[in-house]
C-alpha atoms as a PDB file:
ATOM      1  CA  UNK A   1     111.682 103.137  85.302  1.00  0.00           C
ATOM      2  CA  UNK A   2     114.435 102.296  87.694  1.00  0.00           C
ATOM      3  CA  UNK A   3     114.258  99.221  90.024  1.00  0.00           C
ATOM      4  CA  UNK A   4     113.882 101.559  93.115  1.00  0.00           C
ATOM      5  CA  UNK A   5     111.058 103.214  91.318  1.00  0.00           C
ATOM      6  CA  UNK A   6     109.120  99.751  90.663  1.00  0.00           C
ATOM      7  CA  UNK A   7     109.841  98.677  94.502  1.00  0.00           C
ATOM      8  CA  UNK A   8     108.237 102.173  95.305  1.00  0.00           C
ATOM      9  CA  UNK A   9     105.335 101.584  93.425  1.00  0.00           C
ATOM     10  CA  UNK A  10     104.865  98.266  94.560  1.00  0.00           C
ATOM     11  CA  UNK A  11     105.305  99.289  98.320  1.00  0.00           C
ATOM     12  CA  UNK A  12     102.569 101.873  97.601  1.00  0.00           C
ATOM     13  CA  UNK A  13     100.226  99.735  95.823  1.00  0.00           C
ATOM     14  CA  UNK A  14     100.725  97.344  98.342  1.00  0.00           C
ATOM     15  CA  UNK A  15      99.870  99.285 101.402  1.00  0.00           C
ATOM     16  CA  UNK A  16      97.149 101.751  99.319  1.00  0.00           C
ATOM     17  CA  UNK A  17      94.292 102.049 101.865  1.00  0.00           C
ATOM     18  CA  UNK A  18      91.147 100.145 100.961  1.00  0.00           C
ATOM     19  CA  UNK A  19      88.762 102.344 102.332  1.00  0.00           C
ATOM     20  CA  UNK A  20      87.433  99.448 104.863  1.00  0.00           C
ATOM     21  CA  UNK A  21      89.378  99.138 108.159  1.00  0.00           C
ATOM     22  CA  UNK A  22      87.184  96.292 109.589  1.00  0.00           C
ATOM     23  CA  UNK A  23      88.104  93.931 106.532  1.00  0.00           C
ATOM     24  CA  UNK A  24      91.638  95.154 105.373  1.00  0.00           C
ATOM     25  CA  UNK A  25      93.803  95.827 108.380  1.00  0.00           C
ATOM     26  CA  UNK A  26      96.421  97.367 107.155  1.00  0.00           C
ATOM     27  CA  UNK A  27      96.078 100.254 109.198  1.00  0.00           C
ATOM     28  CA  UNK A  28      95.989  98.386 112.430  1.00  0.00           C
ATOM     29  CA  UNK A  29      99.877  96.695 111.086  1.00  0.00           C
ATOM     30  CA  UNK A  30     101.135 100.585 109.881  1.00  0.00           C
ATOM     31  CA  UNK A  31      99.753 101.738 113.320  1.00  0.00           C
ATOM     32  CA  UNK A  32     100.222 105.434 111.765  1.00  0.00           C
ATOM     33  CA  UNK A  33     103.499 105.140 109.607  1.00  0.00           C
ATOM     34  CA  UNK A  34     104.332 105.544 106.711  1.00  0.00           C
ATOM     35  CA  UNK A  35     104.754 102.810 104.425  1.00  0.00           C
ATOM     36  CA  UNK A  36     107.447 104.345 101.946  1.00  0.00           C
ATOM     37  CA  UNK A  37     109.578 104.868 105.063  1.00  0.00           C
ATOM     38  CA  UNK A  38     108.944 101.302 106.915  1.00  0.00           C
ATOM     39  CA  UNK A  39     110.453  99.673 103.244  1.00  0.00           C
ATOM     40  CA  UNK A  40     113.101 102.013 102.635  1.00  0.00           C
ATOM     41  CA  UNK A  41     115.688  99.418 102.804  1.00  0.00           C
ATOM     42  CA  UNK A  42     113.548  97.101 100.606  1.00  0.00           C
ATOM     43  CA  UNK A  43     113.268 100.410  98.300  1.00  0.00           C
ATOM     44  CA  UNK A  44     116.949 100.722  98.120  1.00  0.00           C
ATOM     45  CA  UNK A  45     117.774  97.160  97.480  1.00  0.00           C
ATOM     46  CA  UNK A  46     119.092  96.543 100.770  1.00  0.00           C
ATOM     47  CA  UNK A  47     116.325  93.946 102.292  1.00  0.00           C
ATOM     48  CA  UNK A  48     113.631  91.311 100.754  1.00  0.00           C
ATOM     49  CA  UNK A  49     109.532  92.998 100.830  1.00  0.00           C
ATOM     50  CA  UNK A  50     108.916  89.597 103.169  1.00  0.00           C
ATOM     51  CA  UNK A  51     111.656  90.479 106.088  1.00  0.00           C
ATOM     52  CA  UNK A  52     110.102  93.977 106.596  1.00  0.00           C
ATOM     53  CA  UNK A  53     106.419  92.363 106.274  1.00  0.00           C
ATOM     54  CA  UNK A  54     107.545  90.024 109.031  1.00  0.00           C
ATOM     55  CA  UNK A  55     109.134  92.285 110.771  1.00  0.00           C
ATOM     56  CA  UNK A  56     106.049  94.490 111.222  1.00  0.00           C
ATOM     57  CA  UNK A  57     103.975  92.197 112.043  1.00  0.00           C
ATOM     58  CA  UNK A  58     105.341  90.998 115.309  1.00  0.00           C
END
């Protein structure tokens, strides 16, 4: 498994909905996107996971 592959899984597991909106949230920070596409750059190499999560979350 290639890097990019194990930042793609980790992006997905990361942002896999819990089935519990009230308690999780995650949702309510993807507003509707798609969470493969928000870390793209973190996918590629390109940025650090924490500088998109911060990013999002202003």
């Amino acid at each position: 498994m290639s890097n990019a592959d194990e930042r793609r899984a980790y992006v997905l597991e990361a942002w896999d909905c819990m089935g519990n909106c009230e308690l999780c949230g995650k949702c309510h920070i993807l507003r509707g996107r798609d969470p493969e596409a928000l870390y793209a750059d973190y996918i590629d190499g390109k940025r650090e996971y924490i500088d998109i999560t911060l990013e999002l979350r202003r």
